[in-house]
N, C-alpha and C. Protein backbone atom coordinates (compact mmCIF):
# COMPACT_ATOMS: atom_id res chain seq x y z
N UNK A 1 116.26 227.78 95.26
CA UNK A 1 115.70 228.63 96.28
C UNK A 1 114.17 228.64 96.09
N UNK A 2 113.45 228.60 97.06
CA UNK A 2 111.54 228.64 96.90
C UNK A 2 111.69 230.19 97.47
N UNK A 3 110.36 230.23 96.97
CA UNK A 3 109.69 231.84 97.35
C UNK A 3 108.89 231.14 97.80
N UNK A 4 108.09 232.38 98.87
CA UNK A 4 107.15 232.27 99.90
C UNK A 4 105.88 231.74 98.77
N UNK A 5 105.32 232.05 97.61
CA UNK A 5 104.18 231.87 96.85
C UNK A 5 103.89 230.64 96.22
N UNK A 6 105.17 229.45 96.43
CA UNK A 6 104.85 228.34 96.05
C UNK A 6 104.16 227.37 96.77
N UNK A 7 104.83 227.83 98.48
CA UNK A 7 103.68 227.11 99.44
C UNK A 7 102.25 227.43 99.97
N UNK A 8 101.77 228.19 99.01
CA UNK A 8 100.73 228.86 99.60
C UNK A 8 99.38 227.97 98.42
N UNK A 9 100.04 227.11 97.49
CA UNK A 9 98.44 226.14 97.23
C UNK A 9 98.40 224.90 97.91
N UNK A 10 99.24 224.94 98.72
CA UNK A 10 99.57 223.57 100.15
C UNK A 10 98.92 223.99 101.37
N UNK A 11 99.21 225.00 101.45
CA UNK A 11 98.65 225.83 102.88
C UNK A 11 97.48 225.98 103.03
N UNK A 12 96.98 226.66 101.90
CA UNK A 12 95.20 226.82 101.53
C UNK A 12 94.72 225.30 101.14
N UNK A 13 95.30 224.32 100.44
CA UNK A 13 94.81 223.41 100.69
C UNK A 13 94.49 222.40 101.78
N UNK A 14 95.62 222.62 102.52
CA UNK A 14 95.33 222.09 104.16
C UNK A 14 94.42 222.75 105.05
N UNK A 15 93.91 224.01 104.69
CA UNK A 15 92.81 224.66 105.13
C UNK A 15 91.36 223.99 104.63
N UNK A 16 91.80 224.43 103.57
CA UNK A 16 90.28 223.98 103.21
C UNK A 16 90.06 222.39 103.55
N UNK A 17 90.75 221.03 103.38
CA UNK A 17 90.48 220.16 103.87
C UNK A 17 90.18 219.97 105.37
N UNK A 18 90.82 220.76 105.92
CA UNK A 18 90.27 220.93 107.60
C UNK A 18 88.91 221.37 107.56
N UNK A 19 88.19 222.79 107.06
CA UNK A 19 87.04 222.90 106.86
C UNK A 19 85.98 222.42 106.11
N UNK A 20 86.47 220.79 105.45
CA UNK A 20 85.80 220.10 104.38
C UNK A 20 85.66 219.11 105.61
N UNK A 21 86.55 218.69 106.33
CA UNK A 21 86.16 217.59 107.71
C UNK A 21 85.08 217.95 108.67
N UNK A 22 85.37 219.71 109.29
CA UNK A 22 84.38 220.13 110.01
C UNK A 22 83.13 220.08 109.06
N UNK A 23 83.09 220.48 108.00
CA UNK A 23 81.43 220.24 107.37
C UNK A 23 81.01 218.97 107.44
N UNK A 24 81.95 218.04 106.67
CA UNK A 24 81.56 216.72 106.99
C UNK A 24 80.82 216.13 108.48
N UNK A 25 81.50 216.83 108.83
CA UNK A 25 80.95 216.45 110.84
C UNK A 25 79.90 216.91 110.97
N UNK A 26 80.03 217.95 110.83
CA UNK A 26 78.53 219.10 110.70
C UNK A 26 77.42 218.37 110.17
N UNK A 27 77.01 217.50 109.25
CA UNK A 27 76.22 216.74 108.53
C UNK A 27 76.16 215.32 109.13
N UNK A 28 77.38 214.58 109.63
CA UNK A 28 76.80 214.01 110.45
C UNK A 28 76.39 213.92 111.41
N UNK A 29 76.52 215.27 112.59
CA UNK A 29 75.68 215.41 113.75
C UNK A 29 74.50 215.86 113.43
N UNK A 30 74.20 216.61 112.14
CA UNK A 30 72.66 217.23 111.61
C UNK A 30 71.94 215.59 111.27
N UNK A 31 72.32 214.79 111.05
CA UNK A 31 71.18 213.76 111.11
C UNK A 31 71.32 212.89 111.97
N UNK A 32 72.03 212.80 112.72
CA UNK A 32 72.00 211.90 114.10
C UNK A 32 70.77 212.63 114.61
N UNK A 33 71.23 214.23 114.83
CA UNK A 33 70.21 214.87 115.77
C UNK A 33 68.79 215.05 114.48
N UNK A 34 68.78 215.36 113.74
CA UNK A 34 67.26 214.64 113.09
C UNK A 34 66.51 213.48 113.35
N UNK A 35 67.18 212.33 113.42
CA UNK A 35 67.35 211.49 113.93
C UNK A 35 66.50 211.15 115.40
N UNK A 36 66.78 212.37 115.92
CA UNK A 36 65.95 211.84 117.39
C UNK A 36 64.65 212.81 117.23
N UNK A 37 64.75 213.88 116.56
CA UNK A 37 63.85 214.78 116.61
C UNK A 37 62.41 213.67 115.91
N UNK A 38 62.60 213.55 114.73
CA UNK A 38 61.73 212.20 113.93
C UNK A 38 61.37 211.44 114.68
N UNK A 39 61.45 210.63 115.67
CA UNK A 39 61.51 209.23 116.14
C UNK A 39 60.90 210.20 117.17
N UNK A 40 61.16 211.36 117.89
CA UNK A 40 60.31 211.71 118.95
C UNK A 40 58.64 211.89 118.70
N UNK A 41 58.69 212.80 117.33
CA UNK A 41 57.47 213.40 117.24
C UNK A 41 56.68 211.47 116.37
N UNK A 42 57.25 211.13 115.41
CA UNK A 42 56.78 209.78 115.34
C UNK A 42 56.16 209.26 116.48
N UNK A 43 56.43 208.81 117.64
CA UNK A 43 56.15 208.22 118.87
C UNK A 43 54.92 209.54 119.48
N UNK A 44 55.13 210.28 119.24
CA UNK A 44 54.04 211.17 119.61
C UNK A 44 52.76 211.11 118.48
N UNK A 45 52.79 210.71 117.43
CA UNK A 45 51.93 210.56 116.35
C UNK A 45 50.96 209.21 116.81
N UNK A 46 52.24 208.02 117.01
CA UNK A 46 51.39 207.09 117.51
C UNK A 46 50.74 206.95 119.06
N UNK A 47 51.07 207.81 120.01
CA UNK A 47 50.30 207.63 120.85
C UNK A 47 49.43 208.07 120.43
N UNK A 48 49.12 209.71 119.81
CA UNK A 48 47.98 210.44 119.18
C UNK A 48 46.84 209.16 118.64
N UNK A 49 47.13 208.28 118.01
CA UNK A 49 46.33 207.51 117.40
C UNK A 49 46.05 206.38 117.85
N UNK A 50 46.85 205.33 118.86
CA UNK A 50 46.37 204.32 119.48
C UNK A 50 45.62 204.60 120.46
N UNK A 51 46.57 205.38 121.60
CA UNK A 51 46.00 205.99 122.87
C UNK A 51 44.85 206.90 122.70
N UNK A 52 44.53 207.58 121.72
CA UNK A 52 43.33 209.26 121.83
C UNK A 52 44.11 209.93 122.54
N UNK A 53 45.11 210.29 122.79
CA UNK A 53 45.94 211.22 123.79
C UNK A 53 45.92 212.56 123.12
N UNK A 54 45.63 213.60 123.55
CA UNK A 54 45.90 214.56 122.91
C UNK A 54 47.18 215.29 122.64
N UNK A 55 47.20 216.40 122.03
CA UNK A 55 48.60 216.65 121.44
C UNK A 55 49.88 216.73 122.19
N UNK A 56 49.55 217.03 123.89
CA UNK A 56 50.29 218.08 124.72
C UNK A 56 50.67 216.76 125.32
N UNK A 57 49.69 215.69 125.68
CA UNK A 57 49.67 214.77 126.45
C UNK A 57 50.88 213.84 126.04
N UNK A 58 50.19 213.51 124.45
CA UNK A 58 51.32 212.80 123.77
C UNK A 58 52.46 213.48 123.54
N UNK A 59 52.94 214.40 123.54
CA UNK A 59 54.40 214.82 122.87
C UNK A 59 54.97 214.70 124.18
N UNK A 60 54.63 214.81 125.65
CA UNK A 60 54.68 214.72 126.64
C UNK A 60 55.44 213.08 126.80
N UNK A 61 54.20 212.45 126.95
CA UNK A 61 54.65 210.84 126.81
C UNK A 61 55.58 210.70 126.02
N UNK A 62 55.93 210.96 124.55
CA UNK A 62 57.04 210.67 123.96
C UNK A 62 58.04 211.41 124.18
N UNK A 63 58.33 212.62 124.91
CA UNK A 63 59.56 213.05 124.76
C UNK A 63 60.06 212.12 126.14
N UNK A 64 59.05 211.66 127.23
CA UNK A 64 59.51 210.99 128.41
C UNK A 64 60.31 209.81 127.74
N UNK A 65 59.38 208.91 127.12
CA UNK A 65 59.98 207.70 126.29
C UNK A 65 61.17 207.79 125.85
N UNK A 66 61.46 208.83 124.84
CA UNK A 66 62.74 209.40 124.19
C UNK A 66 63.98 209.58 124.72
N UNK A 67 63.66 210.13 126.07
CA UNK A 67 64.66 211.29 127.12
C UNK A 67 65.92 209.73 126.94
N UNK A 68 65.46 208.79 127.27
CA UNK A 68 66.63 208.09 127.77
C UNK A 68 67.52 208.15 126.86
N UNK A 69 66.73 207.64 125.79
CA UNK A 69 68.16 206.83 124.48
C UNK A 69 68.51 208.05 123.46
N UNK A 70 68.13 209.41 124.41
CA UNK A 70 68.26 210.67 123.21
C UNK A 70 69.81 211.03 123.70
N UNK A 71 69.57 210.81 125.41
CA UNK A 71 70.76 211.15 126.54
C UNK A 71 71.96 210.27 126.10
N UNK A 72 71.43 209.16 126.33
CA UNK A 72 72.26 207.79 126.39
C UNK A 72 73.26 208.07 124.90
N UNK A 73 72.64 208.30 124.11
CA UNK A 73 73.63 208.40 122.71
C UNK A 73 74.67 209.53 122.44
N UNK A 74 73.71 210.90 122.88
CA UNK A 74 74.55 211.93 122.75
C UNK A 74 75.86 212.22 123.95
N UNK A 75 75.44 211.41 125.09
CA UNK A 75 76.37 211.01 125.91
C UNK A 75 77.53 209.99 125.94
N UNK A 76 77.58 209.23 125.14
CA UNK A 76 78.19 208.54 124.44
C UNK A 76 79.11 209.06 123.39
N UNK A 77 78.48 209.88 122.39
CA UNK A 77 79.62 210.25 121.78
C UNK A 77 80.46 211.28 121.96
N UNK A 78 79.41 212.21 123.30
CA UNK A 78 80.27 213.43 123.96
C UNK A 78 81.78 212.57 124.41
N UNK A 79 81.29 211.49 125.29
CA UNK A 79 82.18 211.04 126.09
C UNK A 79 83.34 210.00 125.30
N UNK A 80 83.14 209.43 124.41
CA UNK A 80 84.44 208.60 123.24
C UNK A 80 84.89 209.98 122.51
N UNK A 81 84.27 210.66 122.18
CA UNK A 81 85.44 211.91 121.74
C UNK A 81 86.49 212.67 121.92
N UNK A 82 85.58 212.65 123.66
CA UNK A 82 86.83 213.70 124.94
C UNK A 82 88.44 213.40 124.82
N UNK A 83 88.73 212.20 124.65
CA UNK A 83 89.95 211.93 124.43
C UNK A 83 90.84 212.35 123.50
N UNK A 84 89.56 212.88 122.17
CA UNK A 84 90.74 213.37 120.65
C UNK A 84 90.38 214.65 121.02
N UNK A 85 89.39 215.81 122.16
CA UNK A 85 89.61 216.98 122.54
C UNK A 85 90.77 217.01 123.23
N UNK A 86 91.09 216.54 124.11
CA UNK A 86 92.26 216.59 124.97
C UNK A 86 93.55 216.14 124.09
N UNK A 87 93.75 215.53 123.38
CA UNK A 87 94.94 214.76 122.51
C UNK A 87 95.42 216.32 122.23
N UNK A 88 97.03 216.05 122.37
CA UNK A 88 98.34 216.37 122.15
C UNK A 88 99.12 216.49 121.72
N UNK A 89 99.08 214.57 120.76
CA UNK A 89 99.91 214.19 120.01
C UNK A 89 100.28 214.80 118.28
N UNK A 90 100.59 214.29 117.21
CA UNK A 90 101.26 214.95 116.34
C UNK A 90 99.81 215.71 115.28
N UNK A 91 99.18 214.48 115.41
CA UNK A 91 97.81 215.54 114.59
C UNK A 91 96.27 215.44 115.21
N UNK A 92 96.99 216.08 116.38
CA UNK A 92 95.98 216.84 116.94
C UNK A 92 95.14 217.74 116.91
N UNK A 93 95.71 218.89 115.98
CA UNK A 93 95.07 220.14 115.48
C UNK A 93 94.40 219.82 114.26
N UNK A 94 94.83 218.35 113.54
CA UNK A 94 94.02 218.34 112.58
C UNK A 94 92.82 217.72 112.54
N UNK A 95 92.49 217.24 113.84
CA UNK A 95 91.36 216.63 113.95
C UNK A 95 90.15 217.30 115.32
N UNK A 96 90.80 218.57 116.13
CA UNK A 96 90.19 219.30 116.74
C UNK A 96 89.05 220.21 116.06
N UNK A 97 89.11 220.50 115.24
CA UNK A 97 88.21 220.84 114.48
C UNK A 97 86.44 220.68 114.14
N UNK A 98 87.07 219.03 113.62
CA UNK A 98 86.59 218.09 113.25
C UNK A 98 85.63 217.60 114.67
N UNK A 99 86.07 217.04 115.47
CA UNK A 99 85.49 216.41 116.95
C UNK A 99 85.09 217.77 117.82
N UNK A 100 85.43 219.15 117.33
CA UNK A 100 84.94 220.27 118.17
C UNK A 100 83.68 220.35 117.45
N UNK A 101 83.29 220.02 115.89
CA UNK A 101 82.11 220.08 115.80
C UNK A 101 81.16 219.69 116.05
N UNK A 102 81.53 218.23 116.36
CA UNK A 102 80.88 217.74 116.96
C UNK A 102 80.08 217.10 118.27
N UNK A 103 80.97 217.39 119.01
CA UNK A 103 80.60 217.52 120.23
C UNK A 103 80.24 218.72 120.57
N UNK A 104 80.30 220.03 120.46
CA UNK A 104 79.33 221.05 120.39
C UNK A 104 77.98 221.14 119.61
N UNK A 105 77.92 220.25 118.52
CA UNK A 105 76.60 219.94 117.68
C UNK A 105 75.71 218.92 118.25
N UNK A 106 76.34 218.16 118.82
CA UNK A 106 75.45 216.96 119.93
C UNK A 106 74.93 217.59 120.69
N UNK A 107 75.80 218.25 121.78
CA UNK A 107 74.86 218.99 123.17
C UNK A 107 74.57 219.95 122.88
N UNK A 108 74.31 220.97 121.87
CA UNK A 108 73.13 221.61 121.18
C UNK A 108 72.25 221.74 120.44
N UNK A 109 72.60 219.74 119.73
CA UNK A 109 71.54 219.81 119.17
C UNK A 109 70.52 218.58 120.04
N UNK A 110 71.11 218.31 121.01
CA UNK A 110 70.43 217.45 121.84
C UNK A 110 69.19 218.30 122.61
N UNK A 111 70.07 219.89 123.34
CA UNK A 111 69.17 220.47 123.58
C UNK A 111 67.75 221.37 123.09
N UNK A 112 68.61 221.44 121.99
CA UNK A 112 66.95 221.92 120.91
C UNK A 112 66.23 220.51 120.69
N UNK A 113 66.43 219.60 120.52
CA UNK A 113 65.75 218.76 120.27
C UNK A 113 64.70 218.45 121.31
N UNK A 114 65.24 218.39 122.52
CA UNK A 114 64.43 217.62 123.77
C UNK A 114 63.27 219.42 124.43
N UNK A 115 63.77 220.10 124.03
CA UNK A 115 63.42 221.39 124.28
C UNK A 115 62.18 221.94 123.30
N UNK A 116 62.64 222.38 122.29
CA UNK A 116 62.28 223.17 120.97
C UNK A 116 61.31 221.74 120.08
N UNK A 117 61.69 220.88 120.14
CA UNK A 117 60.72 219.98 119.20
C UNK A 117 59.44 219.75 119.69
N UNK A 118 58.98 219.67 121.04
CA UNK A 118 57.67 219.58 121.95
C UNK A 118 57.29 220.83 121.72
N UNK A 119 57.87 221.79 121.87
CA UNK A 119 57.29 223.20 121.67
C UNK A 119 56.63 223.31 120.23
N UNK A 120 57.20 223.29 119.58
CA UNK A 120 57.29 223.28 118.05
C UNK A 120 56.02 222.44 117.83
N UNK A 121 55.81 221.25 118.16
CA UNK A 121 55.48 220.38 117.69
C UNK A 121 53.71 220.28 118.36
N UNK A 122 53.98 221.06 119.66
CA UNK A 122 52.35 221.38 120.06
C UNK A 122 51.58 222.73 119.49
N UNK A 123 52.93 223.80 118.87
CA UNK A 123 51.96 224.93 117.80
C UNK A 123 51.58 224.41 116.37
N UNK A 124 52.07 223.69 116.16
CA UNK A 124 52.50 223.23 114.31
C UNK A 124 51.29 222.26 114.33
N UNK A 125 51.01 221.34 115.35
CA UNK A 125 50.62 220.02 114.98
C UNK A 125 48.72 220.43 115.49
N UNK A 126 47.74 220.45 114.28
CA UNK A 126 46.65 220.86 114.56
C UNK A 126 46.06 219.95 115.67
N UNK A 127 44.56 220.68 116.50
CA UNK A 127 44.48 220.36 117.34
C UNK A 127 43.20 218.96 117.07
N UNK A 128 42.70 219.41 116.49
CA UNK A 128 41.51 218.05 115.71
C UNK A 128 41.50 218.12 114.36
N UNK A 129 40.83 217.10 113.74
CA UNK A 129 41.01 216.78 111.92
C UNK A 129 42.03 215.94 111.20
N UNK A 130 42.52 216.74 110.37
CA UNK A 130 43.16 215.66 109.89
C UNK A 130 44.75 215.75 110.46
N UNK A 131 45.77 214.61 110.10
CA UNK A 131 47.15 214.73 110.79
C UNK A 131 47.77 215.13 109.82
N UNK A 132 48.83 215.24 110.64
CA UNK A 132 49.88 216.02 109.37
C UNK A 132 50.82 214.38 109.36
């Protein structure tokens, strides 16, 4: 005969590996979306310095540059995921989690990025002297 207390370091362990996947995810949407944030303000550094563009001008120009392949990617993995949101089948719940993090971490971190990094990046980034 089992008692209820033997399945319970199976149970908590299937927990916690579910919330060891969502972190995992969590870390890889935190540097995808680093990822674009870097490469934006980068491209804004170098117009700063080839062009003479000033700060507003350039972060301007680069987030235009950016917009496409920032869209294009995070749209991409919104859209190959949708299928394991919608899935049904037998381990489904164990991977909703997992793909809910991430596709909620893309299109919010897509939107701070294209949003909040120009902002950010025209108080932070001095206006003459030296660069950061």
């Amino acid at each position: 005969m089992t008692n209820a207390t033997s399945d319970l370091p199976a149970s908590t362990n299937a927990a916690s590996t579910e919330t060891d996947h969502s972190k995992l995810s969590l870390l890889g949407t935190f540097g995808l979306i680093s990822k674009h944030g870097i490469l934006m303000v980068e491209f804004a550094n170098e117009l700063l310095h080839r062009d003479h563009l000033d700060r507003i001008t350039a972060i301007r120009t680069a987030a235009g540059i950016r917009f496409r392949p920032i869209i294009m990617t995070t749209g991409a993995m919104v859209v190959e995921l949708l299928p394991l949101v919608m899935a049904s089948d037998a381990g489904a719940n164990s991977r909703f989690g997992l793909v809910t993090v991430i596709v909620v971490g893309m299109i919010v971190g897509t939107t701070m990025t294209l949003f909040v990094v120009p902002s950010v990046y025209t108080v932070i980034r001095p206006r003459h002297g030296k660069t950061v």
